[in-house]
Protein backbone atom coordinates (compact mmCIF):
# COMPACT_ATOMS: atom_id res chain seq x y z
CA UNK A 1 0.00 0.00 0.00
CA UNK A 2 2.98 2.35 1.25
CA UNK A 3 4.41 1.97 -2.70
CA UNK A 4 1.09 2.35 -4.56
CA UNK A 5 0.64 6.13 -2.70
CA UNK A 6 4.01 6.81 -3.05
CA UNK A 7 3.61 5.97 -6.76
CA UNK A 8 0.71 8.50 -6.73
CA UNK A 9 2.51 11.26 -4.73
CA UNK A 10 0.51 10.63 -1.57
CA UNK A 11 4.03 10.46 0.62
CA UNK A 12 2.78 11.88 3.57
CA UNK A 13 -0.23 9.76 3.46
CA UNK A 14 2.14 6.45 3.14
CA UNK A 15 4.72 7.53 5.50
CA UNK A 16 1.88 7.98 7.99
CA UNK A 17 0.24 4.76 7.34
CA UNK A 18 3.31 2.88 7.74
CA UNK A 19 4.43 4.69 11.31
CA UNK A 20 0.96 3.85 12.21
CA UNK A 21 1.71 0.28 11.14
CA UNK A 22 4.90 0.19 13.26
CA UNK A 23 3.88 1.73 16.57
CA UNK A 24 0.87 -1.35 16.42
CA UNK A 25 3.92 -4.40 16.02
CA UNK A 26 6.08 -1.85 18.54
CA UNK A 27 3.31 -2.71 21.61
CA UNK A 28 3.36 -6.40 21.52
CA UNK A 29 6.15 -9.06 22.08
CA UNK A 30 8.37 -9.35 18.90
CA UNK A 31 9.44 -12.58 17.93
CA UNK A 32 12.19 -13.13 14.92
CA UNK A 33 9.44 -12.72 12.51
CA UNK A 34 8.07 -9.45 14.25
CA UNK A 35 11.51 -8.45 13.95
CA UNK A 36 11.89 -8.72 10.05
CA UNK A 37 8.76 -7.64 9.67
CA UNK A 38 8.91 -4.74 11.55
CA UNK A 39 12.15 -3.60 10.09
CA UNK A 40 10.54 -3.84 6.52
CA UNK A 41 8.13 -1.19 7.47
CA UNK A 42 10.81 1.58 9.01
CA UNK A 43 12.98 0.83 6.29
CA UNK A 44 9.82 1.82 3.54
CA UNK A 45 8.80 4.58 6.36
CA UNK A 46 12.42 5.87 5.89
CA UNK A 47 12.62 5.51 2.67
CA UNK A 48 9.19 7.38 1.89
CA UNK A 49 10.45 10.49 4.73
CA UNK A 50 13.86 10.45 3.29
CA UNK A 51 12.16 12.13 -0.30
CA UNK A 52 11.20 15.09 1.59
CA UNK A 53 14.01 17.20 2.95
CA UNK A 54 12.18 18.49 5.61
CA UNK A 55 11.66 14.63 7.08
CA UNK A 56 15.27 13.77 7.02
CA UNK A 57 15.64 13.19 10.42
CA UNK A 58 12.80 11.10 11.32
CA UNK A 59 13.94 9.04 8.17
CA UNK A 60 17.22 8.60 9.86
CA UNK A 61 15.18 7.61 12.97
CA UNK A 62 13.13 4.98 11.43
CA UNK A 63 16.49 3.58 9.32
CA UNK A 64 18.17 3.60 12.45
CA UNK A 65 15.66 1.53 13.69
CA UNK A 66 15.48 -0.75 11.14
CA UNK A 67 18.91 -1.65 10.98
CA UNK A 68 18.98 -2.27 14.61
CA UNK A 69 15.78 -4.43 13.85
CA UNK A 70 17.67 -6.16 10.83
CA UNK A 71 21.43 -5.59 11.53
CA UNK A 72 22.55 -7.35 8.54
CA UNK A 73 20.42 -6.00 5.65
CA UNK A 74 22.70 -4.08 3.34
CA UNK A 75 19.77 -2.52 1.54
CA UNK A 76 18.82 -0.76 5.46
CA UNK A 77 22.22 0.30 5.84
CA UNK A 78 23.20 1.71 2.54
CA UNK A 79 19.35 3.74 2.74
CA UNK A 80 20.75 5.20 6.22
CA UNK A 81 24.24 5.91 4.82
CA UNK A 82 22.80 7.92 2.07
CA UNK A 83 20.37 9.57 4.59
CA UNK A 84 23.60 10.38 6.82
CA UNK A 85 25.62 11.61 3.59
CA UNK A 86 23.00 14.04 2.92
CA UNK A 87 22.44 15.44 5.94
CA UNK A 88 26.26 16.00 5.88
CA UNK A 89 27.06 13.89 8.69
CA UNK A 90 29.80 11.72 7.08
CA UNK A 91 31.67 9.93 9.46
CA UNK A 92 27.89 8.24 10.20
CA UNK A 93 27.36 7.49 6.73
CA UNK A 94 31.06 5.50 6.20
CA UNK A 95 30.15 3.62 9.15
CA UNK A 96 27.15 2.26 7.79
CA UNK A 97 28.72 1.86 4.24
CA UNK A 98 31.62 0.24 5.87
CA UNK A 99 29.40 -2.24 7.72
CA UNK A 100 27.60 -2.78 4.41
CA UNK A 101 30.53 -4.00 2.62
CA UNK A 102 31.62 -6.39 5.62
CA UNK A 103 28.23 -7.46 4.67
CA UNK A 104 28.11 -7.88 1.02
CA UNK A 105 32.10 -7.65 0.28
CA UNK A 106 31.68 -8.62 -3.53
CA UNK A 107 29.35 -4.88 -4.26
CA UNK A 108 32.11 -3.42 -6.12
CA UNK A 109 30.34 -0.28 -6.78
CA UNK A 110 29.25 -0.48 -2.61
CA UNK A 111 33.29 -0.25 -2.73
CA UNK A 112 33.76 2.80 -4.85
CA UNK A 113 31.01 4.55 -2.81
CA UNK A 114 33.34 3.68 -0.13
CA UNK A 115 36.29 4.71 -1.07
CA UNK A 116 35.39 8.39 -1.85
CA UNK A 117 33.58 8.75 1.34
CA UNK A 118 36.55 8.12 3.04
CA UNK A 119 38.67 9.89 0.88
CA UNK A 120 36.36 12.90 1.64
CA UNK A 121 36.98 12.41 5.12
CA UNK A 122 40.52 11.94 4.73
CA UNK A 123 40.84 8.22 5.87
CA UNK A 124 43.57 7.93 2.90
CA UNK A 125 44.66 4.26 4.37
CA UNK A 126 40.98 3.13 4.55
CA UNK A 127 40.07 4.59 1.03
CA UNK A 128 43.17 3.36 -0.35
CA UNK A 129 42.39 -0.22 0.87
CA UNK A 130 38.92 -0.13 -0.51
CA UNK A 131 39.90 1.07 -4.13
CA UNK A 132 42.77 -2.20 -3.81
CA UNK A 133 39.83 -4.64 -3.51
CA UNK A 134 38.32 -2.91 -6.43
CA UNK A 135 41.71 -2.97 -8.21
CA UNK A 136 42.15 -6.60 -7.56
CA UNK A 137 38.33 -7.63 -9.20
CA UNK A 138 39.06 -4.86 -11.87
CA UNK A 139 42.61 -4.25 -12.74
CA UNK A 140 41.75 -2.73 -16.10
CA UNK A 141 39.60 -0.17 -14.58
CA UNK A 142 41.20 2.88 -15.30
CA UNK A 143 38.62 4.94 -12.90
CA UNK A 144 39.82 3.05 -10.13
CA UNK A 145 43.57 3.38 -10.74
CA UNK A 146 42.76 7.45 -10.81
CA UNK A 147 41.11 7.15 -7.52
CA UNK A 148 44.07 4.71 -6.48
CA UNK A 149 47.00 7.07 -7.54
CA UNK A 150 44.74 9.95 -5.27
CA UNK A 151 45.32 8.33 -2.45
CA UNK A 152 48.63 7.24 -2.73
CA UNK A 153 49.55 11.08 -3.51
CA UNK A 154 48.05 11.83 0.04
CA UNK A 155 50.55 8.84 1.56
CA UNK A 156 53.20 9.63 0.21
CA UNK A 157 53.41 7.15 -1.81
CA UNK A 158 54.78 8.94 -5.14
CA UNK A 159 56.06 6.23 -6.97
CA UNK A 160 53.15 4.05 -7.18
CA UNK A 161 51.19 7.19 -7.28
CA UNK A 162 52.76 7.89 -10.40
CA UNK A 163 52.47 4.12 -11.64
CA UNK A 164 48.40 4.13 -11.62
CA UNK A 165 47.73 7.49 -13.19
CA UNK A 166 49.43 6.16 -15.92
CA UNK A 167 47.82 3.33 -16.14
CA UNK A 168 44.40 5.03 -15.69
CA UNK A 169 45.67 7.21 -18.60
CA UNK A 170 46.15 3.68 -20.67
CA UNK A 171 42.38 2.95 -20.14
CA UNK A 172 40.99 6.27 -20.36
CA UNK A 173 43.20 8.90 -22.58
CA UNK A 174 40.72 11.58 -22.08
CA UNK A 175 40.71 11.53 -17.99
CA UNK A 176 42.37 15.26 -17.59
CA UNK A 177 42.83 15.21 -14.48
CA UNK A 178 44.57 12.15 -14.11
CA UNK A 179 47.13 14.14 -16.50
CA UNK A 180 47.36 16.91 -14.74
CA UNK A 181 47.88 15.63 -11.30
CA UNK A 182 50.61 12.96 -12.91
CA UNK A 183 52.12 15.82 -14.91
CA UNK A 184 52.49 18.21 -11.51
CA UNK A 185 54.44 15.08 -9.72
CA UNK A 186 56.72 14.63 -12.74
CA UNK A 187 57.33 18.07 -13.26
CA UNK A 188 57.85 19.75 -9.33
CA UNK A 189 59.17 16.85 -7.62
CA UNK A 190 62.79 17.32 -5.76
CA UNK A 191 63.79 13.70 -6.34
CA UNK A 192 65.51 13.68 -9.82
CA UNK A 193 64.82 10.10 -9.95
CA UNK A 194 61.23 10.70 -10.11
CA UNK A 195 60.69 14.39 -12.13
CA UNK A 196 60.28 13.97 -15.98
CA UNK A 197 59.46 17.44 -16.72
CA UNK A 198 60.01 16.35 -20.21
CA UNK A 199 57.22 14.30 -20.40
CA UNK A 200 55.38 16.63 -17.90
CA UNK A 201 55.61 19.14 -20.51
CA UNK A 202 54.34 16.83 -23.42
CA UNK A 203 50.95 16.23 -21.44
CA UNK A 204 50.50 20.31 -19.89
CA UNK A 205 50.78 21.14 -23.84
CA UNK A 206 47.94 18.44 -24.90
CA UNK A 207 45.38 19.56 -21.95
CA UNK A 208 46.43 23.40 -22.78
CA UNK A 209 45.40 22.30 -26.16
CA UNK A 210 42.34 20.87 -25.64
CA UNK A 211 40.97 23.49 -23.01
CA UNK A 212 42.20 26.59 -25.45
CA UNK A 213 44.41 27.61 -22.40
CA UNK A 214 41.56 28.37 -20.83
CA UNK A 215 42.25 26.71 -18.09
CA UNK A 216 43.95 27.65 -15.05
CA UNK A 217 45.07 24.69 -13.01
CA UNK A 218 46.48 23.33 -16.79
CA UNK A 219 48.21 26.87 -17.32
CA UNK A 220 49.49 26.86 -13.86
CA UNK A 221 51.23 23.47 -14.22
CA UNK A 222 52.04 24.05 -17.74
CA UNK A 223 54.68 26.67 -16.01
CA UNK A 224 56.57 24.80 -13.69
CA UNK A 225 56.79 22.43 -16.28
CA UNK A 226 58.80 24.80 -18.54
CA UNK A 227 60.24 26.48 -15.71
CA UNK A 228 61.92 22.57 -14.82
CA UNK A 229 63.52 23.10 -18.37
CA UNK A 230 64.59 26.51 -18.16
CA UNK A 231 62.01 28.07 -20.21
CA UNK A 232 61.64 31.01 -17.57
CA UNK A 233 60.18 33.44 -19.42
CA UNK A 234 57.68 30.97 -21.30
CA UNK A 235 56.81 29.94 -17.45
CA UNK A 236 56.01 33.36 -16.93
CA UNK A 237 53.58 34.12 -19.58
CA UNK A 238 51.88 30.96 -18.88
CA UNK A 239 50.76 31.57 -14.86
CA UNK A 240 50.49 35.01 -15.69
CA UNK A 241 47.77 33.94 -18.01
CA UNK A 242 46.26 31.29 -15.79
CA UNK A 243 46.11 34.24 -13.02
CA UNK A 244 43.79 36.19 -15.24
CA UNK A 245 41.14 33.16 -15.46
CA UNK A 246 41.09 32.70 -11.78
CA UNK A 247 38.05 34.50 -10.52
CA UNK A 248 39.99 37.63 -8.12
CA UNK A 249 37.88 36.38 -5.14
CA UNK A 250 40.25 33.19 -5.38
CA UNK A 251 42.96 35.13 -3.50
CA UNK A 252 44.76 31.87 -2.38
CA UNK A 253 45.28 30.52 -5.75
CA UNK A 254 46.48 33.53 -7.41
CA UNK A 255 48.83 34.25 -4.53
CA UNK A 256 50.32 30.78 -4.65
CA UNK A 257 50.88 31.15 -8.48
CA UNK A 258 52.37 34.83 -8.03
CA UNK A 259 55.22 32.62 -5.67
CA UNK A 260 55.91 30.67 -8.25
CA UNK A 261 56.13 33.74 -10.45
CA UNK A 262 58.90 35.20 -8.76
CA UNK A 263 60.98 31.88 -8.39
CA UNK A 264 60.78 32.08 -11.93
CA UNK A 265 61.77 35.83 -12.31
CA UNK A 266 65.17 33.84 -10.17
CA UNK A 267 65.35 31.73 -13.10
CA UNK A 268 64.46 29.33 -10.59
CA UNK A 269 62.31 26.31 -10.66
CA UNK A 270 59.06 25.73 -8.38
CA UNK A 271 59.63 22.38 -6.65
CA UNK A 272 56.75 20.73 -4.20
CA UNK A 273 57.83 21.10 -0.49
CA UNK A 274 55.03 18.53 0.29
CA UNK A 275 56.62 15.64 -1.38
């Protein structure tokens, strides 16, 4: 019934029907059966409240509920992670993702969901070990390898970093900011052993292409690209022209590019501290 006035944009109405349902099972003696059953009905309730913004929280409620009712029904948890996520309380909605995929550990795209929510939160270790199981089901995803190589640039890890945004690139040529992010690591890191600026300057001259250097971030590491091959003055006219695309409210960004500016103006190279 709940579905078919749903179905006919009578929410409220089903919503209401189905807490009325629940607080009749909730007064008598619940057996394993009561249990299931009851837990069906929050987790409809919740879904029905959890179309209306305004009824967020008692959809949270009744998922919360359910789950407890049902602990190991993935469809209940994922319903009252995505109810968490968009409420904004994120560390909630990775728990009940996380428990999810203890549940059903073969969901690969349960996995992805994963990953980035921890990601966001910046549980790099966590996210990174979620995208590996992907990896290891999928190892010609390139999506996964960009998401991979993210993380691994947040560890540290630069070398294998470098390894799977490459790869990515094999699957998916046209992933630009897999470029980007591989061509800033080969052109402005301090290990020699590891900066190609060479070959950082090959890819910062295809995305420049493509975008009509209209494109900021591509400009900006277009320039330390040339500036790690001595092309100073080309460095300069490139962030000076990625500077004028950057909205002036973005006072950050265009002061961090006016630093690199001036190393240039040294005729010296900009080099990532970070790494």
């Amino acid at each position: 019934m709940a579905s078919l006035m749903a179905d006919h944009d009578e929410v409220a109405l089903g919503a209401s029907y189905l807490k009325h349902c629940a607080s009749l099972l909730e007064a008598g003696t619940l057996d394993a059966d009561d249990r299931r059953n009851l837990g069906d009905i929050y987790y409809v309730a919740g879904l029905l409240n959890g179309l209306k913004p305004e009824h967020r929280n008692e959809a949270i409620s009744q998922l919360a509920r359910a789950r407890d009712l049902i602990p190991d029904d993935v469809r209940i948890r994922l319903e009252l992670g995505r109810q968490y996520f968009l409420s904004g309380k994120l560390r909630n909605a990775e728990q009940e993702m996380s428990r999810a995929a203890e549940i059903n550990p073969r969901d690969l795209a349960l996995l992805m969901d994963l990953g980035l929510m921890r990601f966001r939160l910046g549980d790099f270790q966590k996210s990174h070990d979620a995208y590996s199981k992907v990896v290891g089901a999928t190892p010609r995803n390139g999506l996964v390898r960009y998401h991979l190589a993210n993380n691994e640039v947040r560890l540290g890890r630069l070398p294998d970093a470098i390894e799977n945004y490459r790869k990515a690139l094999v699957r998916i040529p046209d992933l630009s900011q897999a470029a980007n992010n591989l061509a800033w690591i080969l052109a402005s890191h301090p290990d020699g052993e590891l900066r190609s600026p060479e070959e950082a300057l090959e890819i910062t001259i295809r995305l420049c292409q493509q975008t009509r250097e209209k494109s900021p971030l591509y400009l900006d590491t277009h320039s330390i690209a040339l500036a790690n091959l001595g092309r100073f003055q080309d460095a300069i006219v490139a962030a000076n022209k990625a500077i004028t695309l950057i909205p002036p409210r973005n006072k950050p960004a265009i002061e961090a590019i006016r630093q690199r500016i001036s190393l240039y103006q040294m005729d010296k190279p900009y080099r990532e501290a970070g790494w």
